[in-house]
PDB file of N, CA and C in Angstrom:
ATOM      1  N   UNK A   1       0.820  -1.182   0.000  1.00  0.00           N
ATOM      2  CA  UNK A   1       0.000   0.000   0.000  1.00  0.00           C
ATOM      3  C   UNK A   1       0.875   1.263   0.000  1.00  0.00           C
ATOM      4  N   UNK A   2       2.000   1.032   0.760  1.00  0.00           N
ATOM      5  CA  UNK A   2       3.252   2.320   0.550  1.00  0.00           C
ATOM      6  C   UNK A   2       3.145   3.070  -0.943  1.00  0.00           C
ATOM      7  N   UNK A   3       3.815   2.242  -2.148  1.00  0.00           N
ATOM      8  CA  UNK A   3       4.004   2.350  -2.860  1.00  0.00           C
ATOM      9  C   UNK A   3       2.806   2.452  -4.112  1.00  0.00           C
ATOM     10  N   UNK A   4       1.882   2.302  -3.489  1.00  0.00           N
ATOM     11  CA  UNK A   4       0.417   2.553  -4.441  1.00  0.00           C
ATOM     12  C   UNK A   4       0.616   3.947  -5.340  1.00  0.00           C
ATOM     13  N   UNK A   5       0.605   3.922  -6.833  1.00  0.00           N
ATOM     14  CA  UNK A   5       0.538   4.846  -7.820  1.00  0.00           C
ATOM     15  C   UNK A   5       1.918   5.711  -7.519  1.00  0.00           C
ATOM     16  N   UNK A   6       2.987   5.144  -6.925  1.00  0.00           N
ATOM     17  CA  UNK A   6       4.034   5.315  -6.965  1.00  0.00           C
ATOM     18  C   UNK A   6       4.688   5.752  -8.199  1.00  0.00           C
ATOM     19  N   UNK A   7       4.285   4.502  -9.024  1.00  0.00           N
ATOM     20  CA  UNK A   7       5.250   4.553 -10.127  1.00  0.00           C
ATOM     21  C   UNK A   7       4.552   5.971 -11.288  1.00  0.00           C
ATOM     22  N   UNK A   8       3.031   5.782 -10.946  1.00  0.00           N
ATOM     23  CA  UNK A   8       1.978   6.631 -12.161  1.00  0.00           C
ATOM     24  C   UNK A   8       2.911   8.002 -11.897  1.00  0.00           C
ATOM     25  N   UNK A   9       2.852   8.172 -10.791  1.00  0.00           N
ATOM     26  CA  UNK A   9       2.965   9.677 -10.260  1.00  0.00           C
ATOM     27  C   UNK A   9       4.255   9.985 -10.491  1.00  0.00           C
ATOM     28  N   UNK A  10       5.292   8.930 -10.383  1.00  0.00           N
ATOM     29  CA  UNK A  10       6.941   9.441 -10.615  1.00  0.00           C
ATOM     30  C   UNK A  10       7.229   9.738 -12.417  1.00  0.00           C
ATOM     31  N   UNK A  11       5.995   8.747 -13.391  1.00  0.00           N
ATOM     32  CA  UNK A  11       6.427   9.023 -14.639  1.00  0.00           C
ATOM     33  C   UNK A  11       5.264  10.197 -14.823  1.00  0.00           C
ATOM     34  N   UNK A  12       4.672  10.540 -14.089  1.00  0.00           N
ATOM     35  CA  UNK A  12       3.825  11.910 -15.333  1.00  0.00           C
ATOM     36  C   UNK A  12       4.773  12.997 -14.375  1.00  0.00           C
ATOM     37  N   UNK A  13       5.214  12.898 -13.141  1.00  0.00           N
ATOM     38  CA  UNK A  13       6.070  13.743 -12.653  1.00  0.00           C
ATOM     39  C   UNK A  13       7.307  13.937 -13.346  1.00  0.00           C
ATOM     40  N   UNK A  14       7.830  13.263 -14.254  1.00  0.00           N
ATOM     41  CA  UNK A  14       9.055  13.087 -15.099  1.00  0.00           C
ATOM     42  C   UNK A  14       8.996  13.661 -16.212  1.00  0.00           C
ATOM     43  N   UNK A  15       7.537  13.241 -16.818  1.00  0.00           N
ATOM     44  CA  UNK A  15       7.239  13.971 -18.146  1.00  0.00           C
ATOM     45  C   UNK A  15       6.846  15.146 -17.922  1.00  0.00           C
ATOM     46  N   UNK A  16       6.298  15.911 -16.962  1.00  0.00           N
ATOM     47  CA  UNK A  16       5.990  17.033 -16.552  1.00  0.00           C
ATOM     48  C   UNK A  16       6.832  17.876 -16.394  1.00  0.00           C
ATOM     49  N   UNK A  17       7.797  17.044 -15.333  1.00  0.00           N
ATOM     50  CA  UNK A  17       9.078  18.203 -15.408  1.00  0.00           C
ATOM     51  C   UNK A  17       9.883  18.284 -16.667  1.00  0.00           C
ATOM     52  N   UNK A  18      10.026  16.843 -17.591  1.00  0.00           N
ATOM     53  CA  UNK A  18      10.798  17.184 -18.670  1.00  0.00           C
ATOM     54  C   UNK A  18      10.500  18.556 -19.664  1.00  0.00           C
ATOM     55  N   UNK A  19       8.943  18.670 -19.884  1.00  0.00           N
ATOM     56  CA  UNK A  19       8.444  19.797 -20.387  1.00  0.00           C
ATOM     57  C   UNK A  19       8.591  21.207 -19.952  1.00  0.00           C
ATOM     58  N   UNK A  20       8.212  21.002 -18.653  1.00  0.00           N
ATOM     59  CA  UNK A  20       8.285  22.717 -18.244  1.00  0.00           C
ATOM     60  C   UNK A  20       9.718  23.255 -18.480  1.00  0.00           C
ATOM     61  N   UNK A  21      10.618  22.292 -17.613  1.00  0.00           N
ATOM     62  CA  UNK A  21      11.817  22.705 -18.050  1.00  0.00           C
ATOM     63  C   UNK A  21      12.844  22.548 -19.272  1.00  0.00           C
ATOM     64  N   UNK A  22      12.177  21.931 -20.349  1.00  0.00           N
ATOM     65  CA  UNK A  22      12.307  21.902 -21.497  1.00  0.00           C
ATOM     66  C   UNK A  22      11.937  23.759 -21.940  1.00  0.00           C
ATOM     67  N   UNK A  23      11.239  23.639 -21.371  1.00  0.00           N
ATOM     68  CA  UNK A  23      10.324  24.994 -22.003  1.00  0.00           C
ATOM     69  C   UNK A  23      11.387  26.355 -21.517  1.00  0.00           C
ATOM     70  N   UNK A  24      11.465  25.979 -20.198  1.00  0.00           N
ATOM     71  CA  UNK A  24      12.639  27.516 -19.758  1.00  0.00           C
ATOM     72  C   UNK A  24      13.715  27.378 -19.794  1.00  0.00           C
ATOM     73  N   UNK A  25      14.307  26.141 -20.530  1.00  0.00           N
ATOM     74  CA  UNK A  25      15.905  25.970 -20.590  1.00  0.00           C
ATOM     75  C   UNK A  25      16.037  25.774 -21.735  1.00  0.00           C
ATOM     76  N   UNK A  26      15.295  25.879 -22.521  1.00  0.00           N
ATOM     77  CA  UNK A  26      15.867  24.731 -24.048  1.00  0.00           C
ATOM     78  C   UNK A  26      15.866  23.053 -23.694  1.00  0.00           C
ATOM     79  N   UNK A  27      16.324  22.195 -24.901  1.00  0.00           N
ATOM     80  CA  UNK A  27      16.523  20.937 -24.749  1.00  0.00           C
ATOM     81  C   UNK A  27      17.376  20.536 -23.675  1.00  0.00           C
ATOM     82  N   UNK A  28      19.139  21.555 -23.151  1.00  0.00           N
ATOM     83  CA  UNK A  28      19.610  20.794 -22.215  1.00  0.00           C
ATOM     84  C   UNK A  28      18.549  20.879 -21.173  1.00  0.00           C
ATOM     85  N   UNK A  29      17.478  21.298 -20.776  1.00  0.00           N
ATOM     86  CA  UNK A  29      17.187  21.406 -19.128  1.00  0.00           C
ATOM     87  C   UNK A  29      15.666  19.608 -19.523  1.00  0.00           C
ATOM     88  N   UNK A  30      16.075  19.359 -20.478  1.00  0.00           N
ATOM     89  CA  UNK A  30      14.885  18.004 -20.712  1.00  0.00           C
ATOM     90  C   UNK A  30      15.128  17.090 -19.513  1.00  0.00           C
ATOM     91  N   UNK A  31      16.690  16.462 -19.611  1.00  0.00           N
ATOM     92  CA  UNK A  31      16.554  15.537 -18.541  1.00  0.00           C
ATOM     93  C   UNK A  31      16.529  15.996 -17.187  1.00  0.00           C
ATOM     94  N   UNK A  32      17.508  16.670 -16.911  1.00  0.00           N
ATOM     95  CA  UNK A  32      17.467  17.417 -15.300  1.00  0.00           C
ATOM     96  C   UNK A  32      15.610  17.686 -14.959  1.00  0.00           C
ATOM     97  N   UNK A  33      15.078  18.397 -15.986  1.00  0.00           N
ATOM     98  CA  UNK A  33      14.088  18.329 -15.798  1.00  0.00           C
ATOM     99  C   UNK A  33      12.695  16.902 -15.401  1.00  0.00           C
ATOM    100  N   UNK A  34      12.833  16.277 -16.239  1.00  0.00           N
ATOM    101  CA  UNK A  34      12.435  14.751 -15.937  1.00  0.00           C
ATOM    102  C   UNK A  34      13.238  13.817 -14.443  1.00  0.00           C
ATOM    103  N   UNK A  35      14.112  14.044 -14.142  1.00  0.00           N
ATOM    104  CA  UNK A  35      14.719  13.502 -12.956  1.00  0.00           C
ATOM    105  C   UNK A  35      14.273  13.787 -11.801  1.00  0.00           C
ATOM    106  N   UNK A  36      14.278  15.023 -11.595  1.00  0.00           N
ATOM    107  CA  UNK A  36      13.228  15.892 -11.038  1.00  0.00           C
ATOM    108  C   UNK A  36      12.477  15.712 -10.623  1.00  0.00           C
ATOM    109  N   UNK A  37      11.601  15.669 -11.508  1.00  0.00           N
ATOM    110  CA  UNK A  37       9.988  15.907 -11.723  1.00  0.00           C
ATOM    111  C   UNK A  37       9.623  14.431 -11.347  1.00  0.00           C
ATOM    112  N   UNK A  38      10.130  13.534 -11.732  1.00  0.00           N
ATOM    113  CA  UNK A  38       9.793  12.140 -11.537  1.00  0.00           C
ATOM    114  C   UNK A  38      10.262  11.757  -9.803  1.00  0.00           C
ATOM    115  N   UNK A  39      11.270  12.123  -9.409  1.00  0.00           N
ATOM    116  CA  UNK A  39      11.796  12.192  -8.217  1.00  0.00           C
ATOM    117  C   UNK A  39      10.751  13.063  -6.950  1.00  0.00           C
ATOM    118  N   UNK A  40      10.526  14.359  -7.018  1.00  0.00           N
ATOM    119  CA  UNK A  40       9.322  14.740  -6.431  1.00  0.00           C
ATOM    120  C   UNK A  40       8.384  14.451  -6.155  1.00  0.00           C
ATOM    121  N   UNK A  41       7.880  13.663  -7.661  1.00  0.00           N
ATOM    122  CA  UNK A  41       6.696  12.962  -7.564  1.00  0.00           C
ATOM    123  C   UNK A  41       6.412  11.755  -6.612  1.00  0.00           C
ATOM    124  N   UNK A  42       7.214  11.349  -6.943  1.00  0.00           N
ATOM    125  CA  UNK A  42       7.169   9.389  -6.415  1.00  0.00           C
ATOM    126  C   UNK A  42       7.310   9.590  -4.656  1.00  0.00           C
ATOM    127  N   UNK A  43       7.940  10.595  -4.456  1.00  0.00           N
ATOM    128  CA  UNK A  43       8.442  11.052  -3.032  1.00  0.00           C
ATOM    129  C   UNK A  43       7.104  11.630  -2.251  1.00  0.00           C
ATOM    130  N   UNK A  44       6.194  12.335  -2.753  1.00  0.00           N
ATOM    131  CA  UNK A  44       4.937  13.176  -2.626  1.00  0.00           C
ATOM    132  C   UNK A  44       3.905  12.117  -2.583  1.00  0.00           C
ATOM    133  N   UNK A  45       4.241  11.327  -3.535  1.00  0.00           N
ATOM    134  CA  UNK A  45       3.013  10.036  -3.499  1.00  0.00           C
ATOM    135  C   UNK A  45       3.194   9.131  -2.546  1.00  0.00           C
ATOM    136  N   UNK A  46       4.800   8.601  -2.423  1.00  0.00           N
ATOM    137  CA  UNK A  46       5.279   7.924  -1.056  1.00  0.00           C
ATOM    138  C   UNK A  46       4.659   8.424  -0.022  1.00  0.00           C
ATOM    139  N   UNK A  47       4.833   9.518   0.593  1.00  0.00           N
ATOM    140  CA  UNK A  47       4.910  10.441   1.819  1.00  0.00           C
ATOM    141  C   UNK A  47       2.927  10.451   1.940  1.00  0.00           C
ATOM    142  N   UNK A  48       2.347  10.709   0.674  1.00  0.00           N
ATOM    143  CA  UNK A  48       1.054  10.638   1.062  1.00  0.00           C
ATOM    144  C   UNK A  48       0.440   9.328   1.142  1.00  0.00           C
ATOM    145  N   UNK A  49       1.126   7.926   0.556  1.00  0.00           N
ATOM    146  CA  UNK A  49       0.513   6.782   1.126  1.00  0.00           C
ATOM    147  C   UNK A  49       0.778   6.459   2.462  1.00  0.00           C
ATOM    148  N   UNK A  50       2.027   6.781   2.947  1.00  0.00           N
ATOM    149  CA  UNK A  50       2.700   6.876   3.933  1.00  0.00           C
ATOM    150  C   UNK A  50       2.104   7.593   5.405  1.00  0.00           C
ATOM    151  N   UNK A  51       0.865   8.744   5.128  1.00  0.00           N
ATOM    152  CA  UNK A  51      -0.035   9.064   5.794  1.00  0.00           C
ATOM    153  C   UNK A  51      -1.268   7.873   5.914  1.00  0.00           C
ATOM    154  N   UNK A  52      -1.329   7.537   4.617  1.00  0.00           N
ATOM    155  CA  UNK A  52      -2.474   6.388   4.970  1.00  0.00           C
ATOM    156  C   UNK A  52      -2.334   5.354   5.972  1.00  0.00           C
ATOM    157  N   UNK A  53      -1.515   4.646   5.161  1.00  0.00           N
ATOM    158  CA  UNK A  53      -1.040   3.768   5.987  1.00  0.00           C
ATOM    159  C   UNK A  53      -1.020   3.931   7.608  1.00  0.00           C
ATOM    160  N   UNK A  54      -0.486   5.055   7.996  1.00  0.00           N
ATOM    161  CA  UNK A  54      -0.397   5.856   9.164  1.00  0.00           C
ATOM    162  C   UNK A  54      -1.701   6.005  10.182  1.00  0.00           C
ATOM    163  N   UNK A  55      -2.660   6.579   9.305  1.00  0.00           N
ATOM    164  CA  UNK A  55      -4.295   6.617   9.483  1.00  0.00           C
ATOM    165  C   UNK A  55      -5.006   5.433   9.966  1.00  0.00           C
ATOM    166  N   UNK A  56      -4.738   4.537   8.892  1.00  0.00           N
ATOM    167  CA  UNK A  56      -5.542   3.324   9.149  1.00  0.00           C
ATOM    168  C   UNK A  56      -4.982   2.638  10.322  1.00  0.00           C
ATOM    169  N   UNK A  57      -3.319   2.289  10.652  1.00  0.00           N
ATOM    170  CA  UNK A  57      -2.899   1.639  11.971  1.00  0.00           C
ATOM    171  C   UNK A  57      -3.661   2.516  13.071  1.00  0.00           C
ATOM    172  N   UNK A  58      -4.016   3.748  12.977  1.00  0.00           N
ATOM    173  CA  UNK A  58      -4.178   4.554  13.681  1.00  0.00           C
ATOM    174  C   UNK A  58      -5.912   4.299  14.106  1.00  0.00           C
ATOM    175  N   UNK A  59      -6.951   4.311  13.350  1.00  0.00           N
ATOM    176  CA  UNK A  59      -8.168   4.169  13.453  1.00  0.00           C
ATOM    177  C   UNK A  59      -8.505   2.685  14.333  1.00  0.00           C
ATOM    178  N   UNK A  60      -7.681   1.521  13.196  1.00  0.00           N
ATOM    179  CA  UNK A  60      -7.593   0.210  14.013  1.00  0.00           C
ATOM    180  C   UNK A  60      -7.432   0.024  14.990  1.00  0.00           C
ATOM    181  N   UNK A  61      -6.346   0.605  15.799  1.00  0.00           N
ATOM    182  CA  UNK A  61      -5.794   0.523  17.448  1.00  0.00           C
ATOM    183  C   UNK A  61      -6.871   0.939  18.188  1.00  0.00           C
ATOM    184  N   UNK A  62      -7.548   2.157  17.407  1.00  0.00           N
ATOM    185  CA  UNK A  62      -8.499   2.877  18.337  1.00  0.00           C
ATOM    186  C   UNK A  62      -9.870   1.903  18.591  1.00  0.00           C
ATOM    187  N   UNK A  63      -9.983   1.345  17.264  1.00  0.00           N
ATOM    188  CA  UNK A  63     -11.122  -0.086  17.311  1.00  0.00           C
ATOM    189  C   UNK A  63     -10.661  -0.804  18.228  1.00  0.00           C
ATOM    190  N   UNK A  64      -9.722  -1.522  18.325  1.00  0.00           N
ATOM    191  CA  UNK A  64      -9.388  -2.750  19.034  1.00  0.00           C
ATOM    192  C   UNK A  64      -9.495  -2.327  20.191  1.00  0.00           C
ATOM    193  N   UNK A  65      -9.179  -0.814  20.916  1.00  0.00           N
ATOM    194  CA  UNK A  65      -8.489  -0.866  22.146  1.00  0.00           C
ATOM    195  C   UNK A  65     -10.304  -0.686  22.708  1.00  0.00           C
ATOM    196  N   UNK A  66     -11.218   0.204  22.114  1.00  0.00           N
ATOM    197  CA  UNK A  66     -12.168   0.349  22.357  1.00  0.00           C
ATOM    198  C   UNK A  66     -13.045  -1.289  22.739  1.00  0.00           C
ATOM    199  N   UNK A  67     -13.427  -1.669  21.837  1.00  0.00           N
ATOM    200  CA  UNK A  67     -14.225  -3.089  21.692  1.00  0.00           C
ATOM    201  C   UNK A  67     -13.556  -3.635  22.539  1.00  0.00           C
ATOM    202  N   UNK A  68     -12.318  -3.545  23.256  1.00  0.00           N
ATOM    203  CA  UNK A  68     -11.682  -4.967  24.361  1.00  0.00           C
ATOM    204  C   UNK A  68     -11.933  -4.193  25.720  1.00  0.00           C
ATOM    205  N   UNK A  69     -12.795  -3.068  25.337  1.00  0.00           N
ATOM    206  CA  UNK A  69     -12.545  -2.442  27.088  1.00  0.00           C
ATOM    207  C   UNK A  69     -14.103  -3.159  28.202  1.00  0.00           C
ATOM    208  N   UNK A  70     -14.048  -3.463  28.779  1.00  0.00           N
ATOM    209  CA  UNK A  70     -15.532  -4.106  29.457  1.00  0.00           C
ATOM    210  C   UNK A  70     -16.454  -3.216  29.994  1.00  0.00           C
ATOM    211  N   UNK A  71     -17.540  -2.873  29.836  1.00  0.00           N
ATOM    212  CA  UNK A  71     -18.651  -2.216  30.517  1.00  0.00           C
ATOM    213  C   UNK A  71     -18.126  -1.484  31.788  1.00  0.00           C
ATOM    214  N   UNK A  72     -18.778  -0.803  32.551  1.00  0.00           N
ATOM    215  CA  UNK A  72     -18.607  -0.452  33.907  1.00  0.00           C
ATOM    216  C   UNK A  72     -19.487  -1.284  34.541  1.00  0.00           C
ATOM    217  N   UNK A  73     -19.510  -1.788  35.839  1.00  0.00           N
ATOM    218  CA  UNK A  73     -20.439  -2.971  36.540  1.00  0.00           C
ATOM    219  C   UNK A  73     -22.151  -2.169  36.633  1.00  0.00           C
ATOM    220  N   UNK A  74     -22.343  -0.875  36.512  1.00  0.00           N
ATOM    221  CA  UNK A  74     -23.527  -0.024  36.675  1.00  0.00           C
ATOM    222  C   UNK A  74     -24.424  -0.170  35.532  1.00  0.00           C
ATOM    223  N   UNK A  75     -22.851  -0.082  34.650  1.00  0.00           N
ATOM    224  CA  UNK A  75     -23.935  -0.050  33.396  1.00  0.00           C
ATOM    225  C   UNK A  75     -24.613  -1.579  32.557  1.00  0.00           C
ATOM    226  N   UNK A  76     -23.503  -3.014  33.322  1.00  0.00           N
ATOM    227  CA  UNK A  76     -24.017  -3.814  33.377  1.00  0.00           C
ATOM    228  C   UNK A  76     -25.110  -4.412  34.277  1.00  0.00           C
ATOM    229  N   UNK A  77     -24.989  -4.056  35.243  1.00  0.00           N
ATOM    230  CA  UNK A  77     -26.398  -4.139  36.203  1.00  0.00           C
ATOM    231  C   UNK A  77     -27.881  -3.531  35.454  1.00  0.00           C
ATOM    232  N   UNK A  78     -27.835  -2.674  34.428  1.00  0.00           N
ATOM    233  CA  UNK A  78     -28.581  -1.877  33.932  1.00  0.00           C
ATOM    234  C   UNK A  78     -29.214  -2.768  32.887  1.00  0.00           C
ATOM    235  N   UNK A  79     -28.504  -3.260  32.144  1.00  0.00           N
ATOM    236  CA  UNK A  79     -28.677  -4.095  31.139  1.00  0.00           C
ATOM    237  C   UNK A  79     -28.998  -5.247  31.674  1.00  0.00           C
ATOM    238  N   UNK A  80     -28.980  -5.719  32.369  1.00  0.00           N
ATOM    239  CA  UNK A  80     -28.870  -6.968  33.142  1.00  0.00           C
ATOM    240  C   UNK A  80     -30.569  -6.746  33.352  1.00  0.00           C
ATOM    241  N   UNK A  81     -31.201  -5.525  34.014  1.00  0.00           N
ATOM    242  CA  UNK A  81     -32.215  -5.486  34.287  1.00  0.00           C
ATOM    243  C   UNK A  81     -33.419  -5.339  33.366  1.00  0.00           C
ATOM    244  N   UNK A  82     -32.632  -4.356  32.041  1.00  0.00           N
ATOM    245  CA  UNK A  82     -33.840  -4.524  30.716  1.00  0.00           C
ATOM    246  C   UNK A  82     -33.837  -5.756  30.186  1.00  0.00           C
ATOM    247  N   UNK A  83     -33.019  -6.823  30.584  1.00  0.00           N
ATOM    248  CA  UNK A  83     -32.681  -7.991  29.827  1.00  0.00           C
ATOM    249  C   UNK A  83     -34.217  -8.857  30.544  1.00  0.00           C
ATOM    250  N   UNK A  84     -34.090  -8.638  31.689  1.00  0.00           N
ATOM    251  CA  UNK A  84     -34.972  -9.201  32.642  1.00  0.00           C
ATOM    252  C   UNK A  84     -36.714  -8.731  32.681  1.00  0.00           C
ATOM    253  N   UNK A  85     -36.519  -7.663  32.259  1.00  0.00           N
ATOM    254  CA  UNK A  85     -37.791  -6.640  32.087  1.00  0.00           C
ATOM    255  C   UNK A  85     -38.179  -7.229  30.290  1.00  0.00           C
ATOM    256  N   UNK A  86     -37.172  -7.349  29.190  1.00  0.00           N
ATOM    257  CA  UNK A  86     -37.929  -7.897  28.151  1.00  0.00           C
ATOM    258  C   UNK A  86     -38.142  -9.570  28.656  1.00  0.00           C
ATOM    259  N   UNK A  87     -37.178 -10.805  29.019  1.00  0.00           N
ATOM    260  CA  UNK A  87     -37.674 -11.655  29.275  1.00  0.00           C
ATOM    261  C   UNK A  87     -39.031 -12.139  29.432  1.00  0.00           C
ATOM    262  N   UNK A  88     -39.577 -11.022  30.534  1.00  0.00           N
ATOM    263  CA  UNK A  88     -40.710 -11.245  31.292  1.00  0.00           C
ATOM    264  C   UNK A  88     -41.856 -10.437  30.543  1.00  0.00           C
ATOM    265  N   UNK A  89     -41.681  -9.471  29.533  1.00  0.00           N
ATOM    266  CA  UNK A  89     -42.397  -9.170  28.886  1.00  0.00           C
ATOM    267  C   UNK A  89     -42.480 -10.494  27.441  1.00  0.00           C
ATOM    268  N   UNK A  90     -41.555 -11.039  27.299  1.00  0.00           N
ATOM    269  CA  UNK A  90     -41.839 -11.852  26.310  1.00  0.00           C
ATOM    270  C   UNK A  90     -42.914 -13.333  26.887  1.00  0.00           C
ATOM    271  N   UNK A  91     -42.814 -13.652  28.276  1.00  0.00           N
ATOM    272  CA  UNK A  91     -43.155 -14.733  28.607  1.00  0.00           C
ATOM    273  C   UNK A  91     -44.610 -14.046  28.392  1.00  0.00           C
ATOM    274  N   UNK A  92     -44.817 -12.706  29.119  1.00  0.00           N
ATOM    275  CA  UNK A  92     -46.266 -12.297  29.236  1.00  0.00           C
ATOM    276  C   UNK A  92     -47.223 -12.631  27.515  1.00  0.00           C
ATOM    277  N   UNK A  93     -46.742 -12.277  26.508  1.00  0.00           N
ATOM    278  CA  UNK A  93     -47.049 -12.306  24.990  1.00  0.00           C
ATOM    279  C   UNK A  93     -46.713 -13.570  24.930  1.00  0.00           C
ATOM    280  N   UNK A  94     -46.055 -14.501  25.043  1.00  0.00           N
ATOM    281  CA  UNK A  94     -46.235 -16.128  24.473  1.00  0.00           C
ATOM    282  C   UNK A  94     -47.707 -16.554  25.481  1.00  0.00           C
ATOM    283  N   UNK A  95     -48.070 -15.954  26.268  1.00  0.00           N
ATOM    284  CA  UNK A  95     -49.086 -16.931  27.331  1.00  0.00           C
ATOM    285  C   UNK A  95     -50.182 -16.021  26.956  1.00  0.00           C
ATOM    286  N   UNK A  96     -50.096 -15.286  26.519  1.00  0.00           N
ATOM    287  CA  UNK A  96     -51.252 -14.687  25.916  1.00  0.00           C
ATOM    288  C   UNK A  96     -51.738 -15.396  24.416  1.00  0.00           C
ATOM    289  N   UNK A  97     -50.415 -15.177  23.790  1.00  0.00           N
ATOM    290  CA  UNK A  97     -50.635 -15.414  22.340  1.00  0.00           C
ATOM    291  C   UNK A  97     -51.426 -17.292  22.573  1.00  0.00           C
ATOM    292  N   UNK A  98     -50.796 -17.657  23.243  1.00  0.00           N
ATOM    293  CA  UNK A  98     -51.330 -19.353  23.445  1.00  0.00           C
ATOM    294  C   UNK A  98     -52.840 -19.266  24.061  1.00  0.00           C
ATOM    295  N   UNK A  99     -52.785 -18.521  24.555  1.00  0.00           N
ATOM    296  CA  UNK A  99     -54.546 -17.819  25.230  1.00  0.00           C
ATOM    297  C   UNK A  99     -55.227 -17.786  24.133  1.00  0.00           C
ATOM    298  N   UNK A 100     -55.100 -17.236  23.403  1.00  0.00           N
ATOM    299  CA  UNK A 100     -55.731 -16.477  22.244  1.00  0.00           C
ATOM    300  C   UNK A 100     -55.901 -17.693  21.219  1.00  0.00           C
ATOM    301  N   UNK A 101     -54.570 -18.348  21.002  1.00  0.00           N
ATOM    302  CA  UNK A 101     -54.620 -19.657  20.283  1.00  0.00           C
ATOM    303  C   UNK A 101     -55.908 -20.869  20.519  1.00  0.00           C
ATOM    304  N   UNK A 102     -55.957 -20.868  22.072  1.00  0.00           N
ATOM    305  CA  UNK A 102     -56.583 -21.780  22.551  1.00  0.00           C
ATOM    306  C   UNK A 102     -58.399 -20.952  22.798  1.00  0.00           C
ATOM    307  N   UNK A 103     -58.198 -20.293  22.746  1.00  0.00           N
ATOM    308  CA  UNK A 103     -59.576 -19.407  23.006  1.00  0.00           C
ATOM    309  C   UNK A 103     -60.255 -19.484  21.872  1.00  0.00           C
ATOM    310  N   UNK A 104     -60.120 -19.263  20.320  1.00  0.00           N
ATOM    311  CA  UNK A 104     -60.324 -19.761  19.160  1.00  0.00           C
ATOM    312  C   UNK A 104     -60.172 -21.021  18.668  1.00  0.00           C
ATOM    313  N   UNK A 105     -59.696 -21.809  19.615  1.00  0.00           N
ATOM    314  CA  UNK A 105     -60.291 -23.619  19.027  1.00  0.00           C
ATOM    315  C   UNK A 105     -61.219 -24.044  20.017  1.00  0.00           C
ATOM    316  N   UNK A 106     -61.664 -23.357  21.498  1.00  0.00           N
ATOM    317  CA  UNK A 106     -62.859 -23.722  22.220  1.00  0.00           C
ATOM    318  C   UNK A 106     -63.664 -22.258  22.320  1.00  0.00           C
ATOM    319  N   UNK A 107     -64.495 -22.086  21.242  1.00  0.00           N
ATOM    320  CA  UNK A 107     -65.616 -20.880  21.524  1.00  0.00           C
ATOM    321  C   UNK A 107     -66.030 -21.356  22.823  1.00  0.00           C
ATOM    322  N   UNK A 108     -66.542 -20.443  23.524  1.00  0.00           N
ATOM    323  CA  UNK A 108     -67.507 -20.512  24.565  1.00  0.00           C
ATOM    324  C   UNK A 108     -69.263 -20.114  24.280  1.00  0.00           C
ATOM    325  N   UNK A 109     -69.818 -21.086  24.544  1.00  0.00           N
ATOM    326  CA  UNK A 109     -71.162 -21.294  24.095  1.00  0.00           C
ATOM    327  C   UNK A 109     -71.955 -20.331  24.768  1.00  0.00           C
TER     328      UNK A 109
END
């Protein structure tokens, strides 16, 4: 990932500089110019994958270190208790729903 568009960026940086400084030197300034230009480049593109790279170890650590940290015991007691509060709301709706089931296969006369 370092080296991603490394190479794109060092040859239009080469041909870029060969031109401009083609342009304000005459033909000798072609290569100096391309050496250059290709050299800057590849260095600029390095240095900015080189942030990436940087970024992403950087975001990751912050994932990992986060997700491995454990609750506080308050805020698990808390949860612990809506856990207990839906439970018991679910038992209430299955004994109903079976109510209801069974209430419609014996009408009452």
């Amino acid at each position: 990932m370092r080296l991603h568009h490394t190479l794109d960026s060092a040859l239009s940086g080469g041909i870029t500089g060969a031109v401009l400084n083609a342009w304000k030197r005459g033909a000798r300034g072609t290569y100096p110019g391309m050496m250059f230009g290709s050299a800057f480049c590849a260095l600029g593109q390095f240095l900015h994958n080189e942030l990436d790279v940087q970024r992403i170890k950087y975001v990751s650590q912050r994932l990992l270190s986060s997700s491995s940290r454990l609750p506080s015991p308050k805020y698990l007691a808390r949860l612990r208790e809506e856990r207990a509060t839906c439970l018991q709301r679910i038992a209430e709706l299955e004994a109903r729903a079976e109510f209801d089931k069974d209430s419609k296969h014996h009408p009452s006369t």
